[in-house]
N, C-alpha and C. Protein backbone atom coordinates (compact mmCIF):
# COMPACT_ATOMS: atom_id res chain seq x y z
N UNK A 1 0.85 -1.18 0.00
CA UNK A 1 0.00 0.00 0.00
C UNK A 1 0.89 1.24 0.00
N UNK A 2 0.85 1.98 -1.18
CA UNK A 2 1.67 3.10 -1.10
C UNK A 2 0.38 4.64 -0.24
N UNK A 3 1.56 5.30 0.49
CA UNK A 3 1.03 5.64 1.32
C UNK A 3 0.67 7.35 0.71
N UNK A 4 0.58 7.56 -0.56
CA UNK A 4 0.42 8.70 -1.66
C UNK A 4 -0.73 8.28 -2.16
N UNK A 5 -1.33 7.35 -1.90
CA UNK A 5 -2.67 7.19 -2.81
C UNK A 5 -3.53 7.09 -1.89
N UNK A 6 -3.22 7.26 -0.82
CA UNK A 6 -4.60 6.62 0.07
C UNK A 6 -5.86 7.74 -0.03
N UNK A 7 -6.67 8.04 0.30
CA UNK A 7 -7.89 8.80 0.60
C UNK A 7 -8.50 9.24 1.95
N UNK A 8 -7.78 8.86 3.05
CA UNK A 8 -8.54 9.46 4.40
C UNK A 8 -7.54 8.91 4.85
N UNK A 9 -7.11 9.38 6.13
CA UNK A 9 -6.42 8.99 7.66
C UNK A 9 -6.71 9.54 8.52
N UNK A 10 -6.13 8.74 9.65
CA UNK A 10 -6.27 9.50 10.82
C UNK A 10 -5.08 8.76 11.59
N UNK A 11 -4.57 9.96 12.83
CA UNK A 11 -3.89 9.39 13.87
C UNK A 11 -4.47 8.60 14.91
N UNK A 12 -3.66 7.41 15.45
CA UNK A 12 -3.83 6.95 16.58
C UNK A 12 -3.04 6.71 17.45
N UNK A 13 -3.40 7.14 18.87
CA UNK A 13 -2.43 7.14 19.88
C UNK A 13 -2.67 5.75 21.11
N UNK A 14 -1.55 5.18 20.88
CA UNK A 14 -1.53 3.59 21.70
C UNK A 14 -1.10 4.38 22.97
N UNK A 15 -2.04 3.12 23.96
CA UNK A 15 -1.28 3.06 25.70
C UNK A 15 -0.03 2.96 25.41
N UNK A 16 0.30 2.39 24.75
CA UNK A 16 2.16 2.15 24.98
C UNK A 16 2.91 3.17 24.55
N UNK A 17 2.11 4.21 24.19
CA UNK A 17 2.95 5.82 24.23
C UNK A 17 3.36 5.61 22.64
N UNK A 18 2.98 4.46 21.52
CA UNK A 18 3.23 4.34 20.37
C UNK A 18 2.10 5.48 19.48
N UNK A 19 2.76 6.09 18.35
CA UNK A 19 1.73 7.02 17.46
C UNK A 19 1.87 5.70 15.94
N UNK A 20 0.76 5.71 15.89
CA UNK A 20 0.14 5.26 14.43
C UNK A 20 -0.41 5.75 13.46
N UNK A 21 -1.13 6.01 12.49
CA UNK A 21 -1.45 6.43 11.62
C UNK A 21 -2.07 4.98 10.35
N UNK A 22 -3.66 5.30 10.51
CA UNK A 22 -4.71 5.04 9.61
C UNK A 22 -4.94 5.45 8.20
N UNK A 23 -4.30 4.64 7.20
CA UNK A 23 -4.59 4.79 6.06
C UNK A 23 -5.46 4.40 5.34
N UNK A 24 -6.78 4.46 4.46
CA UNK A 24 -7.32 3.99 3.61
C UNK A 24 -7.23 4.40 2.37
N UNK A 25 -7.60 3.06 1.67
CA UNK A 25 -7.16 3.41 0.03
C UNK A 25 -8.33 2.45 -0.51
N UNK A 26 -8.63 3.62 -1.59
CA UNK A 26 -10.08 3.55 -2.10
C UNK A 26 -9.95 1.88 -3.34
N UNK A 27 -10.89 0.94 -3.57
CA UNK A 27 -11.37 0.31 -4.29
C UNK A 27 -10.36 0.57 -6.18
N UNK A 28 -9.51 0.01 -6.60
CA UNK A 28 -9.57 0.49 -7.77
C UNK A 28 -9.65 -1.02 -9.09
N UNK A 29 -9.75 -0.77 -10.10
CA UNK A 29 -10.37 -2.14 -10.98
C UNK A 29 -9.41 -3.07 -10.85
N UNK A 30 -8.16 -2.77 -9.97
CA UNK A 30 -7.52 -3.85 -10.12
C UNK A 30 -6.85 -4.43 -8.61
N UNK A 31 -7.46 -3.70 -7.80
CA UNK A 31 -7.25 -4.06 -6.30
C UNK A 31 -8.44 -3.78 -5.44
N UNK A 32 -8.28 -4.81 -4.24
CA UNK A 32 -9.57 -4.28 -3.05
C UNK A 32 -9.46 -2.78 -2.69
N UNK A 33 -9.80 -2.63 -1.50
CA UNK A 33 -9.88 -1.41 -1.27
C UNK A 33 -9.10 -1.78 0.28
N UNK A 34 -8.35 -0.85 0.93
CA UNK A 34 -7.15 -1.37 1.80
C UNK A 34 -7.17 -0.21 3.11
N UNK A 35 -6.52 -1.04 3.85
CA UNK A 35 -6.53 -0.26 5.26
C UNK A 35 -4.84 -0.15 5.62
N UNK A 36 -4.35 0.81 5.77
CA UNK A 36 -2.99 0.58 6.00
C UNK A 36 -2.79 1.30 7.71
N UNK A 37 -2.28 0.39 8.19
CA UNK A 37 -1.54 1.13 9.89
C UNK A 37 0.16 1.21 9.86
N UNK A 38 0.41 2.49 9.84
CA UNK A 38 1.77 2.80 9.81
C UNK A 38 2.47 3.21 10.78
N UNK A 39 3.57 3.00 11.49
CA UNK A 39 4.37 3.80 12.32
C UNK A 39 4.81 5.03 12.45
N UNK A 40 4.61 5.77 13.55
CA UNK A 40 5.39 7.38 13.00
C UNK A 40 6.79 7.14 13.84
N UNK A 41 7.97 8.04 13.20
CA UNK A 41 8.89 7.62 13.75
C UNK A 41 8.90 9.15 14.55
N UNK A 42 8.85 9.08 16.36
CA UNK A 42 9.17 10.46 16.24
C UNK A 42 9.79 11.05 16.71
N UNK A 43 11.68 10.10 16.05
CA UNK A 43 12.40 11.23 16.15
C UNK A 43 12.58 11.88 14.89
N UNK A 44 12.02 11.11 13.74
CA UNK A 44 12.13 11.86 12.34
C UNK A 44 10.59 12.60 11.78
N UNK A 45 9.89 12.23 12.82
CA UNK A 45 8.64 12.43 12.37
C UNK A 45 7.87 12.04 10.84
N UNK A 46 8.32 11.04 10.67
CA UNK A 46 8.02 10.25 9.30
C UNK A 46 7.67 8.95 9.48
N UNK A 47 6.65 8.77 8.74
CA UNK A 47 5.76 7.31 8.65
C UNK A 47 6.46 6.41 8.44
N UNK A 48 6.42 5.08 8.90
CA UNK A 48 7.25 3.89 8.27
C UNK A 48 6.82 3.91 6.71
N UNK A 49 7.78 3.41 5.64
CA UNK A 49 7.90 3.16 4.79
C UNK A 49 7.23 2.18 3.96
N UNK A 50 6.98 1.05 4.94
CA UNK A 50 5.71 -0.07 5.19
C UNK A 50 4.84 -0.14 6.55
N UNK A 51 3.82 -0.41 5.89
CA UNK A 51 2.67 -0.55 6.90
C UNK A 51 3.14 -1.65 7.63
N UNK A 52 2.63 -1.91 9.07
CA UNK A 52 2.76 -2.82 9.59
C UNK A 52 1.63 -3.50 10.06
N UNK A 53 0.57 -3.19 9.19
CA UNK A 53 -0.18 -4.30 8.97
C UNK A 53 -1.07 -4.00 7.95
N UNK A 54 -1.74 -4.15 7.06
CA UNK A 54 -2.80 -4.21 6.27
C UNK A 54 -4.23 -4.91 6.10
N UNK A 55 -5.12 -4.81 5.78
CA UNK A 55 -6.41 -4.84 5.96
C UNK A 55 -6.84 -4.90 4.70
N UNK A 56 -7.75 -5.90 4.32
CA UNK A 56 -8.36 -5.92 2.98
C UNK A 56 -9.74 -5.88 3.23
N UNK A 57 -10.47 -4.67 2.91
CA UNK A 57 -11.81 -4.77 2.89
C UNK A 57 -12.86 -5.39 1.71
N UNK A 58 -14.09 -5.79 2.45
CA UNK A 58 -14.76 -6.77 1.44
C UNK A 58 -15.35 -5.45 0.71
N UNK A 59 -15.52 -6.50 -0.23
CA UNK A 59 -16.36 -5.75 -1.43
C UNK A 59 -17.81 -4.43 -1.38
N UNK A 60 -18.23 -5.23 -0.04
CA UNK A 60 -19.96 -5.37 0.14
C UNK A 60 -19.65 -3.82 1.01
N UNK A 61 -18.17 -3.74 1.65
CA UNK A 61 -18.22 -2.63 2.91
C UNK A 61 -17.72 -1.14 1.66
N UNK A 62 -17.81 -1.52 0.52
CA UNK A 62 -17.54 0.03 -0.32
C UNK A 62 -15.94 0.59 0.32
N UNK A 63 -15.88 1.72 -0.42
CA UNK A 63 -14.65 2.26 0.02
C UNK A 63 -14.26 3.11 1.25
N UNK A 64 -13.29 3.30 1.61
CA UNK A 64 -13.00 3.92 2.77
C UNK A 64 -13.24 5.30 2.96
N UNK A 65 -13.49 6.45 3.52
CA UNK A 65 -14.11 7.55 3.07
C UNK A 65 -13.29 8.24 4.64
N UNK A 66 -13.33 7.97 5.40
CA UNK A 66 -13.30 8.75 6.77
C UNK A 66 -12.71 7.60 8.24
N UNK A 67 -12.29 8.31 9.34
CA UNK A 67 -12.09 7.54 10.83
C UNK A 67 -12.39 8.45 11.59
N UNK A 68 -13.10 7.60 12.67
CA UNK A 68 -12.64 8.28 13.57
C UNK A 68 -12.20 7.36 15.16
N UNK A 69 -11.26 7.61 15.55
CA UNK A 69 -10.26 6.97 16.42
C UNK A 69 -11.12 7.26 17.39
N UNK A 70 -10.86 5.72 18.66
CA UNK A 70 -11.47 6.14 20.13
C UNK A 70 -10.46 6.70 20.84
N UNK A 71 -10.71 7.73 21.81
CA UNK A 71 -9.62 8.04 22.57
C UNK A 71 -8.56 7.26 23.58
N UNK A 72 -9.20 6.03 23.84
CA UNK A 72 -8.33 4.77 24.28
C UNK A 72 -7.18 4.16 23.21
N UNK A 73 -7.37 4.55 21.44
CA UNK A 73 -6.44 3.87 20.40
C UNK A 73 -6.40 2.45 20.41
N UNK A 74 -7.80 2.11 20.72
CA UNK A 74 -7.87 0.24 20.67
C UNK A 74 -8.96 -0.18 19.76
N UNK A 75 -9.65 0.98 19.05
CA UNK A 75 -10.76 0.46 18.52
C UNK A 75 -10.96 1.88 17.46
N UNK A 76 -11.24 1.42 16.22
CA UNK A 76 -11.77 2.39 15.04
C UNK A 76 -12.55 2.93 14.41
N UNK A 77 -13.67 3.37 13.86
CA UNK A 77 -14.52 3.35 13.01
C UNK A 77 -14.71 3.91 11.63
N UNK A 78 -14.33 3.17 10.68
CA UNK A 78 -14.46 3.66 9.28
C UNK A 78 -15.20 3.95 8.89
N UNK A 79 -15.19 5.01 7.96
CA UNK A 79 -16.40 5.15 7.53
C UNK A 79 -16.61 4.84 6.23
N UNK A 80 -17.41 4.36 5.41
CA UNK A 80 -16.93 3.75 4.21
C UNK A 80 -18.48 4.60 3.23
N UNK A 81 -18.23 4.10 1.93
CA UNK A 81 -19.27 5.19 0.88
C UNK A 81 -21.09 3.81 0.88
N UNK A 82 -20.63 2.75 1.87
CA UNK A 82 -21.98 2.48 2.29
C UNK A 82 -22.55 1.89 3.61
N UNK A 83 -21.48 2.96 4.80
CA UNK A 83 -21.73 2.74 6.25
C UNK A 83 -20.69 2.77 6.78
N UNK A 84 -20.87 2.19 8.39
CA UNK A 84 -19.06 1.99 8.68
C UNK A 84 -18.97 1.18 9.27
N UNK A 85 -18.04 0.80 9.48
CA UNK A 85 -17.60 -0.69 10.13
C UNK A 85 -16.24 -0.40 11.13
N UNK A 86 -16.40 -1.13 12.35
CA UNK A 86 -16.06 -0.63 13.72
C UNK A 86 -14.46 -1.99 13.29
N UNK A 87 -13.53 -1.48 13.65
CA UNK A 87 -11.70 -2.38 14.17
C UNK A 87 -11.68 -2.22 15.01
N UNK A 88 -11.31 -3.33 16.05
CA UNK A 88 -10.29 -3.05 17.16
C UNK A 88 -8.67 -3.52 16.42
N UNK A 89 -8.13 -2.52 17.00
CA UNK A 89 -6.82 -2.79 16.80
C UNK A 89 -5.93 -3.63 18.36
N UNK A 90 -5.69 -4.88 17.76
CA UNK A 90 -4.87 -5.67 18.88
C UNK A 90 -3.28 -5.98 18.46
N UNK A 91 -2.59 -5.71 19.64
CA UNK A 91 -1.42 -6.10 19.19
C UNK A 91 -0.31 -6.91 20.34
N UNK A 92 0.09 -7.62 20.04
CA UNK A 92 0.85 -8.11 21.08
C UNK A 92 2.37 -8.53 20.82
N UNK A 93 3.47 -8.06 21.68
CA UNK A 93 4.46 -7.32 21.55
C UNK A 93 4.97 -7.12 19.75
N UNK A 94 3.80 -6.05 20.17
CA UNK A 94 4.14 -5.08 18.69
C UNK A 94 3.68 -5.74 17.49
N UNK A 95 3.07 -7.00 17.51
CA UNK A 95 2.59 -7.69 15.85
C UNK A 95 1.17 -7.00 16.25
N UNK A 96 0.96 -6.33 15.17
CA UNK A 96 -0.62 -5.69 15.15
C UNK A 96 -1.69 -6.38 14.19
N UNK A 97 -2.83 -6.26 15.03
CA UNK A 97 -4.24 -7.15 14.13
C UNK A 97 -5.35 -6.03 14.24
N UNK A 98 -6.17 -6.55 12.74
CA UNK A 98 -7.19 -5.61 13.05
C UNK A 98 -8.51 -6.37 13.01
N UNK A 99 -9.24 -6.15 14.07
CA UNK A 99 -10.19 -7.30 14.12
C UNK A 99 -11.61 -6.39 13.66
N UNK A 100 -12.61 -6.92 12.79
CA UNK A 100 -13.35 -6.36 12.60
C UNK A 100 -14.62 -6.61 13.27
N UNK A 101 -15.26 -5.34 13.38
CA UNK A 101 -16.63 -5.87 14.65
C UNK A 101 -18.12 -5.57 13.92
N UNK A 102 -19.03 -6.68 14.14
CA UNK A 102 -20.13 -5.73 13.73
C UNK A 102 -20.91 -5.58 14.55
N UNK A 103 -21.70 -3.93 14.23
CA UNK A 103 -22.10 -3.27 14.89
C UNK A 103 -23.64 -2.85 14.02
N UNK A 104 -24.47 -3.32 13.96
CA UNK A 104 -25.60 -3.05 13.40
C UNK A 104 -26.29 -2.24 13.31
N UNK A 105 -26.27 -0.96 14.34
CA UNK A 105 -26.41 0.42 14.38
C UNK A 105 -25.21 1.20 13.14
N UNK A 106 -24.74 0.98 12.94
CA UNK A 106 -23.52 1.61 12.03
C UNK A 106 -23.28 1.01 10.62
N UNK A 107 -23.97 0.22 10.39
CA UNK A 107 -24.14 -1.07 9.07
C UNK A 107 -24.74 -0.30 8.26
N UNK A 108 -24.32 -0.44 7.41
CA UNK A 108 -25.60 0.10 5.85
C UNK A 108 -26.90 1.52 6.00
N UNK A 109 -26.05 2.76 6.85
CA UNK A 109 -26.00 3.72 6.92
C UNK A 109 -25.94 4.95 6.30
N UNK A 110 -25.17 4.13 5.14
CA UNK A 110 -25.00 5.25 4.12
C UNK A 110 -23.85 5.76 4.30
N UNK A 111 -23.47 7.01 3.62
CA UNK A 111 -22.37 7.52 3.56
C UNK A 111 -21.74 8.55 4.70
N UNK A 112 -21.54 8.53 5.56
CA UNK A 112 -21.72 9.37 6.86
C UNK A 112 -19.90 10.59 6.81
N UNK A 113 -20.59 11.50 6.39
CA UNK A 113 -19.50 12.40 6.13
C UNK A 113 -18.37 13.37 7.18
N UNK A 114 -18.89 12.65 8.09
CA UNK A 114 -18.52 12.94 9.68
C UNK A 114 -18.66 12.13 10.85
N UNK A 115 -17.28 12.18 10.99
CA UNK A 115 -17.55 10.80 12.62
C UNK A 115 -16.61 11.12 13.68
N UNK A 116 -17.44 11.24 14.80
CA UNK A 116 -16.57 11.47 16.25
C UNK A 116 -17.08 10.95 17.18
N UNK A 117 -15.61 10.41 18.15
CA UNK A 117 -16.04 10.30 19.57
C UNK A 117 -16.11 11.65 20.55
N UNK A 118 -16.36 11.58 21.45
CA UNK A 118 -16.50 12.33 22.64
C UNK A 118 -15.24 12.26 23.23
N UNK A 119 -14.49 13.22 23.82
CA UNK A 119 -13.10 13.38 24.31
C UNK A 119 -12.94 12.39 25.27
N UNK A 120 -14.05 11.71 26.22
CA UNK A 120 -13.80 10.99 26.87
C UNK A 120 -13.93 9.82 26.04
N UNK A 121 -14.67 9.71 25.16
CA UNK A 121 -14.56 8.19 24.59
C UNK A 121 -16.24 7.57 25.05
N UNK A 122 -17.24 8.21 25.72
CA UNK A 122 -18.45 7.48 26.19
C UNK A 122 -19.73 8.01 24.76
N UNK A 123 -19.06 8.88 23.98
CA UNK A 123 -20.16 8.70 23.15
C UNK A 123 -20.00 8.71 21.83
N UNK A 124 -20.32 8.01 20.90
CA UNK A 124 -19.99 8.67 19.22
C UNK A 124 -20.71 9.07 18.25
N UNK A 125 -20.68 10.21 17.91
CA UNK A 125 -21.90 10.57 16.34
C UNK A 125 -21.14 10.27 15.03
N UNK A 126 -22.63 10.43 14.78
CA UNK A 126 -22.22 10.41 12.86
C UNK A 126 -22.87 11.54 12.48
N UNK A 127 -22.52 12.38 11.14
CA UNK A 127 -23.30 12.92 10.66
C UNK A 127 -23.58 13.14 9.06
N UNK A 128 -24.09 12.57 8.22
CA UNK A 128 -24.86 11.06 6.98
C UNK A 128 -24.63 12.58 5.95
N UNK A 129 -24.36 11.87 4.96
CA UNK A 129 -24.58 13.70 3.73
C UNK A 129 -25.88 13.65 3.26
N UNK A 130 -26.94 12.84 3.71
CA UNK A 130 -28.21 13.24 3.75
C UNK A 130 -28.90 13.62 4.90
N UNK A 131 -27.68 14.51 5.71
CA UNK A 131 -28.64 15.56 7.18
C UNK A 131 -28.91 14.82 8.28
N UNK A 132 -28.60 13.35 8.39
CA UNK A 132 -28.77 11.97 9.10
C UNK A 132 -27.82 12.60 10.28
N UNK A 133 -28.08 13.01 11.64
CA UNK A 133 -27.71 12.87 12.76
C UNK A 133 -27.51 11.79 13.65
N UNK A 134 -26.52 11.36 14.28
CA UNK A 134 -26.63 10.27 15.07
C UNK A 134 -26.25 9.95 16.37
N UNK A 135 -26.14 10.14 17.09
CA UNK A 135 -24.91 10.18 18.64
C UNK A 135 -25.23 9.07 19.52
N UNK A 136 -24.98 7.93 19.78
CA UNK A 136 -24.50 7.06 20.36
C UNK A 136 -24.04 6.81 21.37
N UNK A 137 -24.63 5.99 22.54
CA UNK A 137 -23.73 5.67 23.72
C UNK A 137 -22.51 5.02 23.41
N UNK A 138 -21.16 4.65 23.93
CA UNK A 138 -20.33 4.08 23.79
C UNK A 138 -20.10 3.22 24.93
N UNK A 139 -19.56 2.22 24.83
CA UNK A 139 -19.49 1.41 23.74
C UNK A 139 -20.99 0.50 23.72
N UNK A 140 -21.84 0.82 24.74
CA UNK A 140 -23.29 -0.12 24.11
C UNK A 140 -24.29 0.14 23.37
N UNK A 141 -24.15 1.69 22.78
CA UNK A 141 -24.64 1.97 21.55
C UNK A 141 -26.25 2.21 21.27
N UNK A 142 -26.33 2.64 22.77
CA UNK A 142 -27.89 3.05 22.87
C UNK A 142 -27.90 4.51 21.94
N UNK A 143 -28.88 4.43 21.50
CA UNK A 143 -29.20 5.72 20.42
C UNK A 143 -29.31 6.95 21.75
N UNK A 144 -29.12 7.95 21.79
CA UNK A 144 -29.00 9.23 22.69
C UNK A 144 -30.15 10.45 21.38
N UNK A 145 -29.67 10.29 20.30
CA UNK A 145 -30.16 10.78 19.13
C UNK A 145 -30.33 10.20 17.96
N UNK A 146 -31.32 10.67 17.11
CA UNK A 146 -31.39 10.00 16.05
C UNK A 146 -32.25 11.10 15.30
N UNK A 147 -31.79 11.51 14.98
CA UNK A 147 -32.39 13.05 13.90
C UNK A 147 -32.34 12.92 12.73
N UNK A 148 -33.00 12.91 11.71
CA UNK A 148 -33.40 12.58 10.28
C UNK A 148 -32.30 13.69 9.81
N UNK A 149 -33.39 14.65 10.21
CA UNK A 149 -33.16 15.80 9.39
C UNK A 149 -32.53 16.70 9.99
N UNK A 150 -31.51 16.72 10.67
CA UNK A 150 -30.81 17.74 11.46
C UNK A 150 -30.23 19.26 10.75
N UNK A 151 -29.84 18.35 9.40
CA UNK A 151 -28.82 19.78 8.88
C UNK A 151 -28.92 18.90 7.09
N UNK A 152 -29.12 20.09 6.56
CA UNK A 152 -28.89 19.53 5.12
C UNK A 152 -27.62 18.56 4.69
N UNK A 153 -26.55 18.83 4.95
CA UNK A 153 -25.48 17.89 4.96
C UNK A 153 -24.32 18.49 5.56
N UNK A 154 -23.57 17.49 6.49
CA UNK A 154 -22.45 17.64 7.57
C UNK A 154 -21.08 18.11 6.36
N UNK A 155 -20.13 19.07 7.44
CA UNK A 155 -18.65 18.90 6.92
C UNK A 155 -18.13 19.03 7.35
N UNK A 156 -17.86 18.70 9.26
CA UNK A 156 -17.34 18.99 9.89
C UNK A 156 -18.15 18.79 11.24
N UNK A 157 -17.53 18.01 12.24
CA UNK A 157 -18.37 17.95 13.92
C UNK A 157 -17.26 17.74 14.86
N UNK A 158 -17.77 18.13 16.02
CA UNK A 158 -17.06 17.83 17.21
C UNK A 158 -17.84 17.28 17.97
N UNK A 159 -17.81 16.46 19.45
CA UNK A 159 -18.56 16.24 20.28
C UNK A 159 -17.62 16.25 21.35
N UNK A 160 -18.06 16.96 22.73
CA UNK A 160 -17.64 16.48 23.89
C UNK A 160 -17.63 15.51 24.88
């Protein structure tokens, strides 16, 4: 996975005081569509060169579009162009896995053009480019909100 083509990232910060970095790379006619986790080095402040681990997404989960990281750095949520689909990231001394979870509140959603946790990590929204509001308990995912029509379409959220 070259790390010039991807389409969305995000940082993630491990308990073990390690920085990572979330790559996705979109679907093209001659490859899946890919998840790359890279190292930052930071005394050079530069990404590893290779991922140290990769991720092949299925067909059915569309392309990668967006993340947003929990503030613990053990668990992910992509957002993809038909829903999102929740990783934990596990690793043990240093071989990293990405386990995928499903979450049926977050499944076949649509395209959700905005995704955050809450600084503490107890709640997460979405917000859909068809005005689709969403905010979420964490991690048991009781609906808090669920607004159709909140805003014509998101480009940008925060939550506390």
């Amino acid at each position: 996975m070259e790390r010039a083509k991807g389409s969305c990232a995000s940082w993630i910060r491990r308990p073990e005081n390690k920085v990572l970095a979330v790559v996705g790379q979109p679907r093209s006619k001659t490859s899946p569509a890919l998840l790359g986790v890279y190292a930052l080095d930071t005394k050079t402040a530069l990404l590893s060169p290779d991922p140290v681990l990769t991720c092949e997404m299925e067909e059915e989960d569309g392309n990668p579009v967006g993340f947003a990281v929990h503030p613990g750095g053990e668990e992910f949520v992509c957002a993809t162009t038909k829903g999102c689909k929740l990783f934990e990231l596990n690793d043990q001394d240093f071989i990293y896995k990405l386990v995928p979870k499903v979450v049926p509140p977050l499944q076949s959603i649509g395209l959700q053009k905005c995704l955050a946790f809450s600084t503490d990590g107890s709640k997460f929204a979405t917000g859909g480019e068809d005005g689709h509001l969403r905010i979420l308990e964490w991690p048991g995912l009781k609906v808090v909100l669920d607004e159709p029509r909140a805003h014509k379409s998101f480009r940008d959220m925060d939550i506390r």
